[in-house]
PDB file of N, CA and C in Angstrom:
ATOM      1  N   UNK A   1     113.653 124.725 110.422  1.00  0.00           N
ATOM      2  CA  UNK A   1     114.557 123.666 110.821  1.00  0.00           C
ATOM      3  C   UNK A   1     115.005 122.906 109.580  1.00  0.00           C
ATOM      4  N   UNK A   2     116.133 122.809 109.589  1.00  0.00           N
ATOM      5  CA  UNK A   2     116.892 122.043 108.294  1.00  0.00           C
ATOM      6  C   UNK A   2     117.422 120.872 108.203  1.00  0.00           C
ATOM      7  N   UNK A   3     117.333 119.695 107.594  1.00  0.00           N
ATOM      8  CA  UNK A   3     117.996 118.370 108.023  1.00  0.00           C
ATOM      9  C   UNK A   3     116.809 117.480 108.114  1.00  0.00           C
ATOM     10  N   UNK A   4     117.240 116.470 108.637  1.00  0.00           N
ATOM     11  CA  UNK A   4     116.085 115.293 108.510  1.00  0.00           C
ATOM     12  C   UNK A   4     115.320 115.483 109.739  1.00  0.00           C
ATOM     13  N   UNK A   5     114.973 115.998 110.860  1.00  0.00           N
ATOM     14  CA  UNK A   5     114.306 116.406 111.400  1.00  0.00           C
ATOM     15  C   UNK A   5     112.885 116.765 110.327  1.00  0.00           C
ATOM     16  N   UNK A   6     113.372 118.171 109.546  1.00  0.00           N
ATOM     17  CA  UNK A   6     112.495 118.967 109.230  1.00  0.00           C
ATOM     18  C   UNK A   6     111.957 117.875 107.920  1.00  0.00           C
ATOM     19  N   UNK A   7     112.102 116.901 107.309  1.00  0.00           N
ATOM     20  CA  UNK A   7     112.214 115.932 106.335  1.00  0.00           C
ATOM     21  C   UNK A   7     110.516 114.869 106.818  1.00  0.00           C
ATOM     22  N   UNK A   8     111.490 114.638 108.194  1.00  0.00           N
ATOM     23  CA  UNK A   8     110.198 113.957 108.803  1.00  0.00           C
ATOM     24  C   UNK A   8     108.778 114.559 109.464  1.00  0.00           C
ATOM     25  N   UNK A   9     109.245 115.597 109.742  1.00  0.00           N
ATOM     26  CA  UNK A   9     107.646 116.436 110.317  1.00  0.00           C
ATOM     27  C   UNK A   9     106.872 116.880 109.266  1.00  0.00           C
ATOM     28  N   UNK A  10     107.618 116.999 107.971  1.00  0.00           N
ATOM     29  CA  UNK A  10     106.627 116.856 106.692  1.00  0.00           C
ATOM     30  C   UNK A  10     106.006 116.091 106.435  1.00  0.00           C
ATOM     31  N   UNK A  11     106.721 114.548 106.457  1.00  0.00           N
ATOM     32  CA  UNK A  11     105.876 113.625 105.879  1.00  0.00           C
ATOM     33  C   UNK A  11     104.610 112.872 107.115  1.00  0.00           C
ATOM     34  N   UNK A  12     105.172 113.768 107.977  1.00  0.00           N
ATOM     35  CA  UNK A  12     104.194 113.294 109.200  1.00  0.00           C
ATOM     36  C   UNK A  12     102.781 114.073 108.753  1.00  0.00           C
ATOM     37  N   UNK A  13     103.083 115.046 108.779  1.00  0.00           N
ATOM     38  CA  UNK A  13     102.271 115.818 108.171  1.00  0.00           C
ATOM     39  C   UNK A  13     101.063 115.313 106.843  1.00  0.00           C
ATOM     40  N   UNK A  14     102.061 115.110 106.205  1.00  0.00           N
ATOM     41  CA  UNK A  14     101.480 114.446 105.040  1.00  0.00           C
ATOM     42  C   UNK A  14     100.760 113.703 105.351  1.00  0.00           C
ATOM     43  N   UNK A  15     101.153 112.463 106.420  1.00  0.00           N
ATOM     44  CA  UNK A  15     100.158 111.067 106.463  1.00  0.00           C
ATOM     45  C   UNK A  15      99.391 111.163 107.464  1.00  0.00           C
ATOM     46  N   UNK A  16      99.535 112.674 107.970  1.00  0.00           N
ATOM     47  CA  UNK A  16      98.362 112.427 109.371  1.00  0.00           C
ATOM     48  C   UNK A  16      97.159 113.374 108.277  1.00  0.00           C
ATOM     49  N   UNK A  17      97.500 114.346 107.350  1.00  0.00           N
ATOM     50  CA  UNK A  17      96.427 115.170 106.340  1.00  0.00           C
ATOM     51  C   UNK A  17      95.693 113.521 105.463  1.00  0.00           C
ATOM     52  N   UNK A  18      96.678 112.604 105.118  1.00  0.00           N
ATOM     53  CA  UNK A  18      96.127 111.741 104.247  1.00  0.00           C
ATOM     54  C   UNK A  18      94.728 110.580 105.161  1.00  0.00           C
ATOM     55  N   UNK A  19      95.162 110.787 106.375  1.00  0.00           N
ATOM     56  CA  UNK A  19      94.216 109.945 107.079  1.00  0.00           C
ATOM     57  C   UNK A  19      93.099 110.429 107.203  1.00  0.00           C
ATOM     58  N   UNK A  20      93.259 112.075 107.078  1.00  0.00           N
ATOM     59  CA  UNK A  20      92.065 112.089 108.243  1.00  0.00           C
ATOM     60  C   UNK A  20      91.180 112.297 106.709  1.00  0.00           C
ATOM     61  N   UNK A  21      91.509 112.750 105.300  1.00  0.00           N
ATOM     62  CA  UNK A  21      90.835 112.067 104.271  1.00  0.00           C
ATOM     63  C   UNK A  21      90.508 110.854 104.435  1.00  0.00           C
ATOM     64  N   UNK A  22      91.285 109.942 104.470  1.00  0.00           N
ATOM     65  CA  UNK A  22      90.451 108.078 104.627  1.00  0.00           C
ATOM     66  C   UNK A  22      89.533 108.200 105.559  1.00  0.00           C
ATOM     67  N   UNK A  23      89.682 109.066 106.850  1.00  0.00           N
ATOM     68  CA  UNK A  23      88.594 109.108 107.430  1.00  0.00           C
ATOM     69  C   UNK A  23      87.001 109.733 107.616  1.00  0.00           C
ATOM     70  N   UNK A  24      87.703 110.908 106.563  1.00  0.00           N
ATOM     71  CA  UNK A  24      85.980 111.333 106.083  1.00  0.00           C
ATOM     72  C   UNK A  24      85.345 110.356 104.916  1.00  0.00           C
ATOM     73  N   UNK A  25      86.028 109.462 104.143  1.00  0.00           N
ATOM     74  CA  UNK A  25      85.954 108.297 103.396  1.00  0.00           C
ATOM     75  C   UNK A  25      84.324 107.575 103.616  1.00  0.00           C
ATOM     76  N   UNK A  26      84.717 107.377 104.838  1.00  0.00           N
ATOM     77  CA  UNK A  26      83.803 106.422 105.397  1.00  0.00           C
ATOM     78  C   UNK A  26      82.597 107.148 106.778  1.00  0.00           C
ATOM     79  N   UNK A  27      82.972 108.300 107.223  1.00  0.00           N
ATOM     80  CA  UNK A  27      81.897 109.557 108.337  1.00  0.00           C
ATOM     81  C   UNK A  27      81.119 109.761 107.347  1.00  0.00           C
ATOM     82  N   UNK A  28      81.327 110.199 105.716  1.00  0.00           N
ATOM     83  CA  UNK A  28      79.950 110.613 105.012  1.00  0.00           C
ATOM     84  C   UNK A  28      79.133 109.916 105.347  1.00  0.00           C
ATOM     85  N   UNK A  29      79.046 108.650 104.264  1.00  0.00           N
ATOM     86  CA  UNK A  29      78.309 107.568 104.264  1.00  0.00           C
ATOM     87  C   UNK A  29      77.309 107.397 105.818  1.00  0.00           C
ATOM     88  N   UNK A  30      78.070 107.379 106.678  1.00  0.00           N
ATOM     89  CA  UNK A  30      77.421 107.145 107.908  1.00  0.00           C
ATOM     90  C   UNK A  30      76.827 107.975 108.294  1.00  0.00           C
ATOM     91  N   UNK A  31      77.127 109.780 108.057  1.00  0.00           N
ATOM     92  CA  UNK A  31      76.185 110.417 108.662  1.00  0.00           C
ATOM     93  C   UNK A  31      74.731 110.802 107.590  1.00  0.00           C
ATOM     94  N   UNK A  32      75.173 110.529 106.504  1.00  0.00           N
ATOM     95  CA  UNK A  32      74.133 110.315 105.442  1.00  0.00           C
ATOM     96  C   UNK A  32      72.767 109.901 105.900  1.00  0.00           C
ATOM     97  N   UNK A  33      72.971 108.655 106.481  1.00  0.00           N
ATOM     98  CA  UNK A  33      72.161 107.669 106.690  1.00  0.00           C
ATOM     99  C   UNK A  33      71.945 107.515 108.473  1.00  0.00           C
ATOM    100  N   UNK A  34      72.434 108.720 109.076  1.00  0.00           N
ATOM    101  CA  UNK A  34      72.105 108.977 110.730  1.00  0.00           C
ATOM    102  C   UNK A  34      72.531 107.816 111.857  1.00  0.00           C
ATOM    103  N   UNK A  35      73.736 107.374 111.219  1.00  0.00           N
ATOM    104  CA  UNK A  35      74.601 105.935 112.051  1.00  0.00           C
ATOM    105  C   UNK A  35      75.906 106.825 112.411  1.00  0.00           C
ATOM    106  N   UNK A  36      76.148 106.462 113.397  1.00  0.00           N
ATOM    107  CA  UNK A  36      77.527 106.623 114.384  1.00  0.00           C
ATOM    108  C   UNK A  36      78.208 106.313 113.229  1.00  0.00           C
ATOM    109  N   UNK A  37      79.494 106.860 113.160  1.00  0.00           N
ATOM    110  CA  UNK A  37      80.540 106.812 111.808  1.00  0.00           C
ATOM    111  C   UNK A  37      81.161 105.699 112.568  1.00  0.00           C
ATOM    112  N   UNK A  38      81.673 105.170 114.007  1.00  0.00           N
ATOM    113  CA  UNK A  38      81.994 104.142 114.522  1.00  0.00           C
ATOM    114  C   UNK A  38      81.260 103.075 114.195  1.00  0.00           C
ATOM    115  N   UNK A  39      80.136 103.100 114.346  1.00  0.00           N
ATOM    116  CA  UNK A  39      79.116 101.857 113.758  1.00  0.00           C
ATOM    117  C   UNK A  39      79.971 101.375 112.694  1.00  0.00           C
ATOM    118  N   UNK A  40      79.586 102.408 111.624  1.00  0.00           N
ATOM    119  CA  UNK A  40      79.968 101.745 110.181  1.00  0.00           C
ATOM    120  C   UNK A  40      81.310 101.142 110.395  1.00  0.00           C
ATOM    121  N   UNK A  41      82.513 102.060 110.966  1.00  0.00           N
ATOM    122  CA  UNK A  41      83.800 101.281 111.323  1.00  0.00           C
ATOM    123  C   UNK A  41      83.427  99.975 111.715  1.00  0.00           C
ATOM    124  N   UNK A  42      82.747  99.763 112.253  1.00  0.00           N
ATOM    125  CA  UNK A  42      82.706  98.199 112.898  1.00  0.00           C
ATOM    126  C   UNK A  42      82.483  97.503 112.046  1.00  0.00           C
ATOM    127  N   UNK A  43      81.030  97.765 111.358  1.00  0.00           N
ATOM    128  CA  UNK A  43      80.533  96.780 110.455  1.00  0.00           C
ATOM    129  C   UNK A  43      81.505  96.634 109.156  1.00  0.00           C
ATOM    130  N   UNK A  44      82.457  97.869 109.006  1.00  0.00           N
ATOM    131  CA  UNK A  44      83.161  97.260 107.900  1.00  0.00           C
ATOM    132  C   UNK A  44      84.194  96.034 108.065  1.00  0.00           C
ATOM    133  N   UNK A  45      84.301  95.934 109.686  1.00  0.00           N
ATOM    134  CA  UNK A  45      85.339  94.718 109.528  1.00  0.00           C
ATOM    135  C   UNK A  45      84.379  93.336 109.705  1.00  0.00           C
ATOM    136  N   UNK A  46      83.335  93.437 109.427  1.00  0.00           N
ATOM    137  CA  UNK A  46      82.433  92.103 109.312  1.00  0.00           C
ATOM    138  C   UNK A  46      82.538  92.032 107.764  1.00  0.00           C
ATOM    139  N   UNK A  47      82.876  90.210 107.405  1.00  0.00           N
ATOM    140  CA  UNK A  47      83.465  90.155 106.052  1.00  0.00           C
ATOM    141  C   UNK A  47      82.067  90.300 104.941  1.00  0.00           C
ATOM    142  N   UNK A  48      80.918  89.783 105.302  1.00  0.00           N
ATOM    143  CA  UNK A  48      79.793  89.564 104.612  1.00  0.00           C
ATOM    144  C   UNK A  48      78.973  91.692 104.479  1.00  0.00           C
ATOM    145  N   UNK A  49      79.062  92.391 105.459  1.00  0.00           N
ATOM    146  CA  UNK A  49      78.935  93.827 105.061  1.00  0.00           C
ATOM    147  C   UNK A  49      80.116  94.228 104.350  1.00  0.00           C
ATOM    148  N   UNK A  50      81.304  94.279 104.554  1.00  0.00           N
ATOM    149  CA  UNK A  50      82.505  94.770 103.919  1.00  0.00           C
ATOM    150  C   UNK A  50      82.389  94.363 102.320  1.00  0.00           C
ATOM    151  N   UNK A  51      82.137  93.245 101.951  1.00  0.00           N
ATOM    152  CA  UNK A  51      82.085  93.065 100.790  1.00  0.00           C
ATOM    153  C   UNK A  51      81.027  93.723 100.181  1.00  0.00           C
ATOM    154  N   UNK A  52      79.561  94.092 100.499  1.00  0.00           N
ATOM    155  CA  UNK A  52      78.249  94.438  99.751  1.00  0.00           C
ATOM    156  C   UNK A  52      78.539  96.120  99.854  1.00  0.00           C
ATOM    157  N   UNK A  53      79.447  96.420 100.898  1.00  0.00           N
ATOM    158  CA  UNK A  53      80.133  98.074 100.741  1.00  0.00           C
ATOM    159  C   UNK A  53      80.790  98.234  99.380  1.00  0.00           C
ATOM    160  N   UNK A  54      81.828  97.500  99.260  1.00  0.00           N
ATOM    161  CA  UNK A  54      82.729  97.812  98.214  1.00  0.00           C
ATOM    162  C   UNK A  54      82.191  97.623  97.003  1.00  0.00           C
ATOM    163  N   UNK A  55      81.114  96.339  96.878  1.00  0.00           N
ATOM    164  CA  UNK A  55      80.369  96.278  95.982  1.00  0.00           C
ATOM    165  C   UNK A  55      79.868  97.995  95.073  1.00  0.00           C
ATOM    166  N   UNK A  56      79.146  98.097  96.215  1.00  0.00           N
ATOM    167  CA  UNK A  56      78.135  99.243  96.191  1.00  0.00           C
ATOM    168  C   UNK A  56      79.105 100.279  95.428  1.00  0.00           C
ATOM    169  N   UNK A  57      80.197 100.629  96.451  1.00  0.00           N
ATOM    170  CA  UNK A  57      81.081 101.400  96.338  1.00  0.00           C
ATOM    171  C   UNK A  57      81.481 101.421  94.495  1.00  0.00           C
ATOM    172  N   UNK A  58      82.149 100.114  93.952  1.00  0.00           N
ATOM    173  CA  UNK A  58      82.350 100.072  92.896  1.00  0.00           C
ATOM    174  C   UNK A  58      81.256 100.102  91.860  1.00  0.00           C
ATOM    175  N   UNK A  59      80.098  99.769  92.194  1.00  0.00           N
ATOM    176  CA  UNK A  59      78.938 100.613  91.267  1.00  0.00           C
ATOM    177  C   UNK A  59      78.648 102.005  91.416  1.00  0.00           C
ATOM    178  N   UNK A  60      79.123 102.189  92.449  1.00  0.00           N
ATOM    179  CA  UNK A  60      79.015 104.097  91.701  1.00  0.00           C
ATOM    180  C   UNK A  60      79.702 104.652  91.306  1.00  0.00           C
ATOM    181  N   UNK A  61      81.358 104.137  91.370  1.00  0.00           N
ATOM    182  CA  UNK A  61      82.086 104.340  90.696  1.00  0.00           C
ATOM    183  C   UNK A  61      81.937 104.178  89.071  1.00  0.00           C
ATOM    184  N   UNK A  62      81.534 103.366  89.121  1.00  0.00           N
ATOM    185  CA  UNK A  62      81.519 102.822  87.466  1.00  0.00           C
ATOM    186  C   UNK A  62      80.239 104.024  87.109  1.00  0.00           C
ATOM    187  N   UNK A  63      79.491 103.890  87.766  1.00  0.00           N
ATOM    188  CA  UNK A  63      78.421 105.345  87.044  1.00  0.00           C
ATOM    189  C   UNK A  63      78.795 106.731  86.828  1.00  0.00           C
ATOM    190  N   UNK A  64      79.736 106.404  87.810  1.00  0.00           N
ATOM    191  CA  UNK A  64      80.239 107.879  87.845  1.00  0.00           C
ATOM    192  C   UNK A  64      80.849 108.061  86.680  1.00  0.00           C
ATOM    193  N   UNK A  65      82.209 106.962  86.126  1.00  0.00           N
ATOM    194  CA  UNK A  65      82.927 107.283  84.738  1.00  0.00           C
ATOM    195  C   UNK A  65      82.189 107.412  83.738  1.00  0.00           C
ATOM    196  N   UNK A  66      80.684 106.411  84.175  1.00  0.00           N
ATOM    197  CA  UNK A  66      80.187 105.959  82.736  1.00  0.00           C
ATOM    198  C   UNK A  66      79.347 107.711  82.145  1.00  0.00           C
ATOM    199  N   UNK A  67      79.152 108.153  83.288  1.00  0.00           N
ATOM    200  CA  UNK A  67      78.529 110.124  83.097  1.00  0.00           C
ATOM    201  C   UNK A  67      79.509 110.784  82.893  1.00  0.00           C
ATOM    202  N   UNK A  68      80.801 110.520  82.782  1.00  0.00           N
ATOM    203  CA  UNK A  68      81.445 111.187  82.818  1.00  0.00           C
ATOM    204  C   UNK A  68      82.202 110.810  80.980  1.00  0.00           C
ATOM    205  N   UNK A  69      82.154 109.996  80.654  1.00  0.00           N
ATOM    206  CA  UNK A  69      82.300 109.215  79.257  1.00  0.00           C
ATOM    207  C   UNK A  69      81.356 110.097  78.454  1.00  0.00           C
ATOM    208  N   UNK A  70      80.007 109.701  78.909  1.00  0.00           N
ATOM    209  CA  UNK A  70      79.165 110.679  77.903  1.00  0.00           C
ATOM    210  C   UNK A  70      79.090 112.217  77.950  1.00  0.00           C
ATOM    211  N   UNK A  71      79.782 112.801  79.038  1.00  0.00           N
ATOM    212  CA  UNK A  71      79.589 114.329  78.760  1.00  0.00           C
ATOM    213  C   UNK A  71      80.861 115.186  78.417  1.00  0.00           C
ATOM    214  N   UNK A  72      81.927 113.664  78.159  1.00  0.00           N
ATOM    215  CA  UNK A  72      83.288 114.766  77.466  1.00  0.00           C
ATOM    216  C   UNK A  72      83.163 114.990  76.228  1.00  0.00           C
ATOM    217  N   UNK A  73      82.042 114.406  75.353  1.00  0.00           N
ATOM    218  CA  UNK A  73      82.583 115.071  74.110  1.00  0.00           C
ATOM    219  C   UNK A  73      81.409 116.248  74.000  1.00  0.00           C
ATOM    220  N   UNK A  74      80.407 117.170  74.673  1.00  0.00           N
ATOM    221  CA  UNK A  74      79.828 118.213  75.255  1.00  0.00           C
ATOM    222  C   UNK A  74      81.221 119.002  75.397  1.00  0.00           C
ATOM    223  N   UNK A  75      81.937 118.906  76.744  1.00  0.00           N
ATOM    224  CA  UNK A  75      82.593 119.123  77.383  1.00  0.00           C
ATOM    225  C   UNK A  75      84.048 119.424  76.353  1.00  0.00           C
ATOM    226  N   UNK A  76      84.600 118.661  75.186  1.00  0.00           N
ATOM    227  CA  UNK A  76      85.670 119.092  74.600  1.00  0.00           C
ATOM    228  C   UNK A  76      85.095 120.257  73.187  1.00  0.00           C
ATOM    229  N   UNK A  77      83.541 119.813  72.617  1.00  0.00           N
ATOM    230  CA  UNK A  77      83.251 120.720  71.834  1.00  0.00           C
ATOM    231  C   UNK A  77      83.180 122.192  72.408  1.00  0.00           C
ATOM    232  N   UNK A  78      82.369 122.064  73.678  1.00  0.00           N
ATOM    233  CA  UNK A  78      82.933 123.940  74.508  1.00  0.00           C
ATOM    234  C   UNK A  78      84.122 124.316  74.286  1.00  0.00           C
ATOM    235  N   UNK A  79      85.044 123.591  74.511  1.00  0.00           N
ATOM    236  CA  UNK A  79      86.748 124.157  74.966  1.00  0.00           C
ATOM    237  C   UNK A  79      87.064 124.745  73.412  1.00  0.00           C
ATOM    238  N   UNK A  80      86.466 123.658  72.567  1.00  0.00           N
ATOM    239  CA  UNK A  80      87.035 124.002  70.995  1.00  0.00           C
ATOM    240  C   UNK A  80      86.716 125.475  70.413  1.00  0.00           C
ATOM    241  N   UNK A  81      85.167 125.094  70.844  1.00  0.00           N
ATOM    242  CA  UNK A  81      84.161 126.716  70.602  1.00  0.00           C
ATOM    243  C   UNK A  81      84.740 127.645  71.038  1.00  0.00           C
ATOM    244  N   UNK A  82      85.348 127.982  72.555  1.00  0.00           N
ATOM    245  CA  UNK A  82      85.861 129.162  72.982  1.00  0.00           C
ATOM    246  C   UNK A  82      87.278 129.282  73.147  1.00  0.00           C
ATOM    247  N   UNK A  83      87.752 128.749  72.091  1.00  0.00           N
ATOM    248  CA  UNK A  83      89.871 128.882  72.038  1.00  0.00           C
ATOM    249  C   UNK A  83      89.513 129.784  71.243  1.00  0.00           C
TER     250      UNK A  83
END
């Protein structure tokens, strides 16, 4: 189908694939730890859990770069070794 029809069932596409990522986002975490992935939905809209999430969230982020800082120059001496 050609035209804006076919324009929009793409991007539908697109944002219904992009959700249901946001929505495994937050099912890990919960089944991790053996809680209804709804649970956690809930508790994230309580402002005092929502905040100690993102908290959390942004400390593992930051660990994550900070391992990832120390193993690129490992990581660029390989690439050099085998050009």
């Amino acid at each position: 189908m050609k035209g804006h029809g076919a324009k929009f069932g793409r991007k539908k596409e697109e944002g219904n694939c992009s959700a249901s990522f946001a929505q495994e986002a937050w099912k890990r975490p919960a089944r991790a730890v053996d809680l209804n992935p709804n649970t956690l939905l809930r508790w994230l809209q309580l402002p005092e859990f929502g905040k100690e999430y993102r908290k959390a969230r942004r400390e593992a982020v930051h660990q994550s770069v900070a391992r990832m800082q120390q193993g690129y120059r490992c990581a660029a001496g390989t690439v050099v070794l085998n050009s």
